[in-house]
Protein backbone atom coordinates (compact mmCIF):
# COMPACT_ATOMS: atom_id res chain seq x y z
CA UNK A 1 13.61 -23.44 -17.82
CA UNK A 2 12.66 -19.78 -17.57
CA UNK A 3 9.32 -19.17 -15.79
CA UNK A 4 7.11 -16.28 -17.44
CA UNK A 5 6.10 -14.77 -14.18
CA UNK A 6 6.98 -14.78 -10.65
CA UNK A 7 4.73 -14.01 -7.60
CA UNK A 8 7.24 -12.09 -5.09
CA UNK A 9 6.71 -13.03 -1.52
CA UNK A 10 8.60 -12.73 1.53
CA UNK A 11 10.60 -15.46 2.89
CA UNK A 12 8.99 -16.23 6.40
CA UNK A 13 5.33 -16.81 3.71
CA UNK A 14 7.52 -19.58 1.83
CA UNK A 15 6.14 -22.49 4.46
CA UNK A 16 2.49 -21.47 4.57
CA UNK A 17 1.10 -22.05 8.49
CA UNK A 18 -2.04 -23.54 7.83
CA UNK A 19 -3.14 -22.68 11.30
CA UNK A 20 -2.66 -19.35 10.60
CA UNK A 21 -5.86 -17.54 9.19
CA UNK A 22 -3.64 -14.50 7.65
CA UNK A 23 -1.08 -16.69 6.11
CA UNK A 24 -4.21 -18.62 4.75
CA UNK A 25 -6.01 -15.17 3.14
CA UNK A 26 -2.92 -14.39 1.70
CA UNK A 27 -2.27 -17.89 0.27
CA UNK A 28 -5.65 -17.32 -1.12
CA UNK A 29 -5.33 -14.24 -2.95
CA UNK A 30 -1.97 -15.15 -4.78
CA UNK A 31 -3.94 -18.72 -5.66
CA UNK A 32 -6.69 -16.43 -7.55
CA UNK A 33 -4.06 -14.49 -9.42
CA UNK A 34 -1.28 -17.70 -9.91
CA UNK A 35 -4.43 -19.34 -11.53
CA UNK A 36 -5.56 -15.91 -13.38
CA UNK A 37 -1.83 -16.04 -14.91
CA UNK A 38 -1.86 -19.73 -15.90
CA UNK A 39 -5.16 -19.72 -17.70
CA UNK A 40 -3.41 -16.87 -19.71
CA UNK A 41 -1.10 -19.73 -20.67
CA UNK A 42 1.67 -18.49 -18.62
CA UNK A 43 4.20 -20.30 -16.07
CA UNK A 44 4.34 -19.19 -12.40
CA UNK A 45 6.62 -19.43 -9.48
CA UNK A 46 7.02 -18.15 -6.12
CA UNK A 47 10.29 -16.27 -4.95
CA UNK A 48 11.24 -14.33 -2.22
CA UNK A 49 12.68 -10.97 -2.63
CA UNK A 50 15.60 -11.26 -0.31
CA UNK A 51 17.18 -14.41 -2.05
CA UNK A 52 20.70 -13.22 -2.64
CA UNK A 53 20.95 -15.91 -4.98
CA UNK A 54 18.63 -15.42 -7.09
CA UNK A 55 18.80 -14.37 -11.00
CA UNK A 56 16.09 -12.27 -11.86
CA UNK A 57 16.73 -12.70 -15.26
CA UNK A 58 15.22 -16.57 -15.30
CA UNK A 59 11.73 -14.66 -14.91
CA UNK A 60 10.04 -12.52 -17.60
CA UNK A 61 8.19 -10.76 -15.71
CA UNK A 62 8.15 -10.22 -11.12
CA UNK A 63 4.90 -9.34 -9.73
CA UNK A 64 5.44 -7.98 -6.15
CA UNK A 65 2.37 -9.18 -3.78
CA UNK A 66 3.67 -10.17 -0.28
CA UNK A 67 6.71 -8.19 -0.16
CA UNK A 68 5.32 -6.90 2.96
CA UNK A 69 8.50 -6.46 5.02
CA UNK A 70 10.14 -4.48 3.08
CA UNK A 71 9.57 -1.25 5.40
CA UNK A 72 11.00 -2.26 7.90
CA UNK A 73 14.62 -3.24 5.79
CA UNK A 74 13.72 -0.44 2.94
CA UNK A 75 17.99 -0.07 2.20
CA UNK A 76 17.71 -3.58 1.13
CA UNK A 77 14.46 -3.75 -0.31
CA UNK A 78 16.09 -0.52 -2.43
CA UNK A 79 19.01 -2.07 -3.34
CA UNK A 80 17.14 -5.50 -4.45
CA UNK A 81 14.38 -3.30 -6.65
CA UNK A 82 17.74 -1.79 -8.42
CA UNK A 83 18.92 -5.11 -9.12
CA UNK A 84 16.17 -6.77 -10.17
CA UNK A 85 14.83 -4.05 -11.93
CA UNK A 86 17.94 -4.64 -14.61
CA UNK A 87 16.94 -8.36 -14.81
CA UNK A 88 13.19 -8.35 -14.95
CA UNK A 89 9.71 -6.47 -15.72
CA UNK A 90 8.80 -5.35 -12.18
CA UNK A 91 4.63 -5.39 -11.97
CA UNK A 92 4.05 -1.94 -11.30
CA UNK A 93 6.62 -0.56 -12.87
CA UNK A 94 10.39 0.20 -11.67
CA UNK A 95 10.22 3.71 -11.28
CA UNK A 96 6.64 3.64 -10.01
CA UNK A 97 7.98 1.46 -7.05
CA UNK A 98 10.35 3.62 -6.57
CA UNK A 99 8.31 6.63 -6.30
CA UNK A 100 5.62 5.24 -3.80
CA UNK A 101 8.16 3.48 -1.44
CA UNK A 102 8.32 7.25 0.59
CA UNK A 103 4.96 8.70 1.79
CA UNK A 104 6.03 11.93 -0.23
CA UNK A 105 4.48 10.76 -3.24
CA UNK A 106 1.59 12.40 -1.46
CA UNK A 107 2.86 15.86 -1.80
CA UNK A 108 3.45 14.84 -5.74
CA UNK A 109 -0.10 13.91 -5.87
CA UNK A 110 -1.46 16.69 -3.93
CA UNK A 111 0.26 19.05 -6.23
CA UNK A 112 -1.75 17.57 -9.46
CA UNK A 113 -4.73 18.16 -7.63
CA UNK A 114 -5.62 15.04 -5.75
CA UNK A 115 -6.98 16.01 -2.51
CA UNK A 116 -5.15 14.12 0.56
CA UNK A 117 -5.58 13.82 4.14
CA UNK A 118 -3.04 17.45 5.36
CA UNK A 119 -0.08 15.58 5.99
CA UNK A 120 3.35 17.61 7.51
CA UNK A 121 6.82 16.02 6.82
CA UNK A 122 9.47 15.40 9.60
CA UNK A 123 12.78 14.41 9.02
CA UNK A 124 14.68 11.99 10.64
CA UNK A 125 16.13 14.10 13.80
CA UNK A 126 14.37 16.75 12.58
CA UNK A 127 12.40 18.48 15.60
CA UNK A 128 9.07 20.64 15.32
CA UNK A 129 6.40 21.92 17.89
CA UNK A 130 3.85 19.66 17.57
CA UNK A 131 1.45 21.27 20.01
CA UNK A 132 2.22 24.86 18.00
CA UNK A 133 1.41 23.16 14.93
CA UNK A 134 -1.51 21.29 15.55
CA UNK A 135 -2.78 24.50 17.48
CA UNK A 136 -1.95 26.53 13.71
CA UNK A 137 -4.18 23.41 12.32
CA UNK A 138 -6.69 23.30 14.51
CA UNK A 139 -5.50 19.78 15.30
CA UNK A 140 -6.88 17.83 18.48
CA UNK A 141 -5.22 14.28 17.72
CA UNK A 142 -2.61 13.42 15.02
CA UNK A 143 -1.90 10.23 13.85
CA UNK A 144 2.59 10.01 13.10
CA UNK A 145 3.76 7.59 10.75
CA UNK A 146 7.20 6.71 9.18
CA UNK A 147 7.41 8.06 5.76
CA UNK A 148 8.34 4.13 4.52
CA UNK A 149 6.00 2.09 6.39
CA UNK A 150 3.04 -0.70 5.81
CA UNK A 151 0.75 -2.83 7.56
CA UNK A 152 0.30 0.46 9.80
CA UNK A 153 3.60 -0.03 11.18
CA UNK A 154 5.24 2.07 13.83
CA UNK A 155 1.81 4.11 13.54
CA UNK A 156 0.74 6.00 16.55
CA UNK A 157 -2.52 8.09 17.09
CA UNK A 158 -1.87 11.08 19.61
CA UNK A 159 -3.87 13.00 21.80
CA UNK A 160 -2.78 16.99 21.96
CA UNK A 161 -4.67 17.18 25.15
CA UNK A 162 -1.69 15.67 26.55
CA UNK A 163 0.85 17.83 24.78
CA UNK A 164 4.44 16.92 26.18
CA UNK A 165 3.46 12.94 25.71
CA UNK A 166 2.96 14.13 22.18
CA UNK A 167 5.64 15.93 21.68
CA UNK A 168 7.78 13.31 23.06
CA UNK A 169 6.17 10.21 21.09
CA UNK A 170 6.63 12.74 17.71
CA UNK A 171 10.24 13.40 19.03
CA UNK A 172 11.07 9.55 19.70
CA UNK A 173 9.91 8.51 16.45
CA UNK A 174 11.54 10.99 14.34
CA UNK A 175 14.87 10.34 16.31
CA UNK A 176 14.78 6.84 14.50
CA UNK A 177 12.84 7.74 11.15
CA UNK A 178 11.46 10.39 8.91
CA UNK A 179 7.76 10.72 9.62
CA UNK A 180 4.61 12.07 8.72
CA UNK A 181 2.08 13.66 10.74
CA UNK A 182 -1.40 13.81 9.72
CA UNK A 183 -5.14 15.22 11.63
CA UNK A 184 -6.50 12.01 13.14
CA UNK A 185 -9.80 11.90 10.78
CA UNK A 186 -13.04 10.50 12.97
CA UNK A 187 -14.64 8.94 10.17
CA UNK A 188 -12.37 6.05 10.02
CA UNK A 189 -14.17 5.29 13.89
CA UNK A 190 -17.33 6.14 11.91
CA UNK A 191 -17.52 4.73 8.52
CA UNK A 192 -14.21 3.01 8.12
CA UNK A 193 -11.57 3.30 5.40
CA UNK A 194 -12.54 2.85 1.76
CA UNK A 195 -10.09 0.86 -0.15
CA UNK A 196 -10.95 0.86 -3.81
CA UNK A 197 -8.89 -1.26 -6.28
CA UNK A 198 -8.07 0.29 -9.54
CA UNK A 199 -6.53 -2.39 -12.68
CA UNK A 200 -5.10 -0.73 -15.42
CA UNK A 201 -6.63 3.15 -14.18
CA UNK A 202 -10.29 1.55 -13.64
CA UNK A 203 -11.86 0.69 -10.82
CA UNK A 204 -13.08 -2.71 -10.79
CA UNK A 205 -14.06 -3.07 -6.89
CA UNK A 206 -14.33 -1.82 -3.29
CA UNK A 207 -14.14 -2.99 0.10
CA UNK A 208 -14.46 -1.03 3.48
CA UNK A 209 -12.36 -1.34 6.23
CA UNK A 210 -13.23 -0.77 10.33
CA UNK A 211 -11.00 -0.57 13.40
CA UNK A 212 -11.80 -3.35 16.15
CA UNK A 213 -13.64 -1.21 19.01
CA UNK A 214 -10.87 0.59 20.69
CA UNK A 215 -8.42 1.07 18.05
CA UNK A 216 -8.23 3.16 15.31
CA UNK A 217 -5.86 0.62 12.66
CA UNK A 218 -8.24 -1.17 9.87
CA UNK A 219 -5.58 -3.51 9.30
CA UNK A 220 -7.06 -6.91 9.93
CA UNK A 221 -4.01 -8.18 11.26
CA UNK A 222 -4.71 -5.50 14.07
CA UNK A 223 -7.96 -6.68 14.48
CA UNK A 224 -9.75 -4.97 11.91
CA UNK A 225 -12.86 -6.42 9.52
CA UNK A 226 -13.38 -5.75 6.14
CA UNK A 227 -16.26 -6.08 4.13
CA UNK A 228 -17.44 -5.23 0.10
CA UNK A 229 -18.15 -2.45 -0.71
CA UNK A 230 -20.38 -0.84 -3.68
CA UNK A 231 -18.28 2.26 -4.54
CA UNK A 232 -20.38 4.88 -5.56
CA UNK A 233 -19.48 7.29 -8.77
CA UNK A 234 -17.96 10.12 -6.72
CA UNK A 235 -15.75 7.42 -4.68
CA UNK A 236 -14.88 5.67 -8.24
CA UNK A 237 -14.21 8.84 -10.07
CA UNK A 238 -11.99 10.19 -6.81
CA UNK A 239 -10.13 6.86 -7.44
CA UNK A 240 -9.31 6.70 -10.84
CA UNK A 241 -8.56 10.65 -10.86
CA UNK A 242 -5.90 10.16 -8.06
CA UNK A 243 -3.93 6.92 -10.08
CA UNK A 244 -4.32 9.46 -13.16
CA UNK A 245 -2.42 11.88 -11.25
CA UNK A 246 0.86 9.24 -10.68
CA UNK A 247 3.69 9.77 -12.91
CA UNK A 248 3.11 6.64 -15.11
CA UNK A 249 -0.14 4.88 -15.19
CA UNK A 250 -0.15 1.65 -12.77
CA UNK A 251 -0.78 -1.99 -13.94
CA UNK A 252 -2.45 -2.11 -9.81
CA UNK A 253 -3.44 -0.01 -7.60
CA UNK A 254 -5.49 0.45 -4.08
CA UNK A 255 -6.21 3.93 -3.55
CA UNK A 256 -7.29 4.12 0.66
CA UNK A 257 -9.94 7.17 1.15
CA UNK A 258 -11.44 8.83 4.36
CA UNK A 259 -13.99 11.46 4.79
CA UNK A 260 -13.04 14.40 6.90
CA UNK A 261 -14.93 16.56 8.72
CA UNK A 262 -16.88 18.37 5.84
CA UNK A 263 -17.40 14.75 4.14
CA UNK A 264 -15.36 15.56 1.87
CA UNK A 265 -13.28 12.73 0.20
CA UNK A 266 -9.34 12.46 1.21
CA UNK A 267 -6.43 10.37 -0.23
CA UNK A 268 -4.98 8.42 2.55
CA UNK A 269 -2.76 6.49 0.68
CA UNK A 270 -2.09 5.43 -3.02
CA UNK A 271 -0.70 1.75 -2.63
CA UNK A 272 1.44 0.59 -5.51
CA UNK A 273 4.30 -1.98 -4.33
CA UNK A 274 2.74 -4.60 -2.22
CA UNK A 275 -1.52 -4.06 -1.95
CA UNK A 276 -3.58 -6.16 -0.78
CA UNK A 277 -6.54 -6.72 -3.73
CA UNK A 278 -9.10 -8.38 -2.36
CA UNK A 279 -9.50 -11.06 -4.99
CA UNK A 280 -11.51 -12.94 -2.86
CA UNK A 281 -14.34 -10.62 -3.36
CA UNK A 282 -14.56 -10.02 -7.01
CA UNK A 283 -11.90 -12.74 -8.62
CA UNK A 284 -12.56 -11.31 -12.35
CA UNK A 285 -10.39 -8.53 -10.66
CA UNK A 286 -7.61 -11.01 -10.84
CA UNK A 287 -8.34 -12.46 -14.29
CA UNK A 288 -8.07 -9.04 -15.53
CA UNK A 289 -4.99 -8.14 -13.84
CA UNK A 290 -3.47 -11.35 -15.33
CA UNK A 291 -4.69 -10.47 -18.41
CA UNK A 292 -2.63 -6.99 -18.71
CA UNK A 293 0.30 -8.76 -17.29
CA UNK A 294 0.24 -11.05 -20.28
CA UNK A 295 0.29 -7.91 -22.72
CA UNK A 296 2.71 -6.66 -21.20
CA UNK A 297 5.30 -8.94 -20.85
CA UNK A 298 7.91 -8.99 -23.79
CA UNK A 299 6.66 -11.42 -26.25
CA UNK A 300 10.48 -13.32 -26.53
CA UNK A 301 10.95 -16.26 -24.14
């Protein structure tokens, strides 16, 4: 029988540890949203993304949610979102997916108007001067990051003070991966990270996110906290402006702010493929988001 909607995991979250408190936070979020679904009348599974096997086709609709490997095998990941993209409604959209697997979406973005954190572009092998441009900049530390990346993977901050060490972290990373280099914003050491979630281009909550003392990552898995957060309307209107500004309006998003050094609001990142949500701390959120799945599934099953 043909399930109307399935939840897209990983396949080492298949078996969930219950000893483990991440694997249990994510259990919990896909339980608000599975539920959310079901009340809408709809069937649910669970599938991994990497199941060779599997027929896309005996789903209506794929919702991606734990996907959360996928940077670190993105030629797969690629190739699977092309196949099951023929087969299925992918939840955000195909070419939305497509568009926000490489960090360059931010240049996209910036050039509607959306105001994001300076980022630079390296290629993979491509070599720059790091000291010579942070020094044009006005740089003191840099955080590099691959261009396809989550979970703050392969993420480095740098000190210029110690400019061959950066030049040869920058150098060592780019050898394996395009990256992107970015001013290292003190406000995330300050007032954290701002993740506001935006369902169908409105916001419908906040949280905040802060580094464990000595880090700089927000990640929890890393060690960071996160707690609600009451977005104000500059932080809200920021939001909704910058999932405006994406190519096709997204079912989900979490747009990630900081402040830099004028307090001005920056786009870190726009996350469409695999966000986090933070059901726990507003479920509605995930009633809602059910609720525009269900419109916009095709009505034949």
């Amino acid at each position: 029988m043909k399930n109307d909607i399935a939840i897209v995991t990983q396949a080492s979250l298949l078996q969930l540890d219950q000893q483990d408190p991440w694997q249990c936070q994510i259990a919990l979020e896909e339980a608000w949203l599975t539920q959310a679904l079901r009340e809408q009348g709809l069937t649910v599974c669970r599938l991994p993304w990497d199941d060779p096997q599997q027929d896309w086709s005996q789903v209506r609709g794929a919702v991606l949610r734990s996907t959360w490997d996928y940077s670190e095998r993105s030629e797969e990941f690629e190739a699977w979102l092309d196949r099951a993209g023929q087969q299925t409604l992918l939840f955000n959209r195909y070419d939305l997916l497509r568009w926000n697997i490489d960090k360059h979406y931010l240049r996209d973005l910036a050039e509607q108007g959306v105001a994001i954190v300076p980022s630079v572009f390296v290629a993979k092998g491509q070599q720059i001067d790091l000291p010579a441009l942070a020094e044009r900049f006005g740089w003191d530390e840099v955080v590099i990051k691959p261009v396809v990346s989550a979970g703050a993977r392969g993420t480095q901050c740098i000190d210029l003070q110690q400019p061959q060490a950066a030049q040869q972290a920058l150098d060592e990373a780019s050898a394996r991966e395009a990256m992107i280099v970015q001013p290292f914003l003190p406000s995330v050491l300050l007032q954290g990270e701002l993740s506001l979630v935006v369902i169908a281009g409105e916001v419908c909550h906040a949280v905040r996110k802060t580094p464990r003392p000595g880090d700089f990552r927000v990640q929890d898995d890393h060690g960071g906290h996160v707690l609600p957060h009451i977005a104000n309307t500059e932080e809200i209107a920021f939001a909704e402006r910058a999932v405006a500004a994406c190519p096709v309006l997204p079912l989900y998003a979490r747009v990630d702010l900081l402040r830099d050094q004028q307090g001005r609001l920056r786009l870190l990142e726009l996350e469409l493929i695999e966000p986090e949500l933070f059901f726990r701390f507003n479920p509605l959120a995930a009633a809602s988001l059910a609720q525009h799945i269900c419109h916009a599934l095709p009505q034949t099953r």
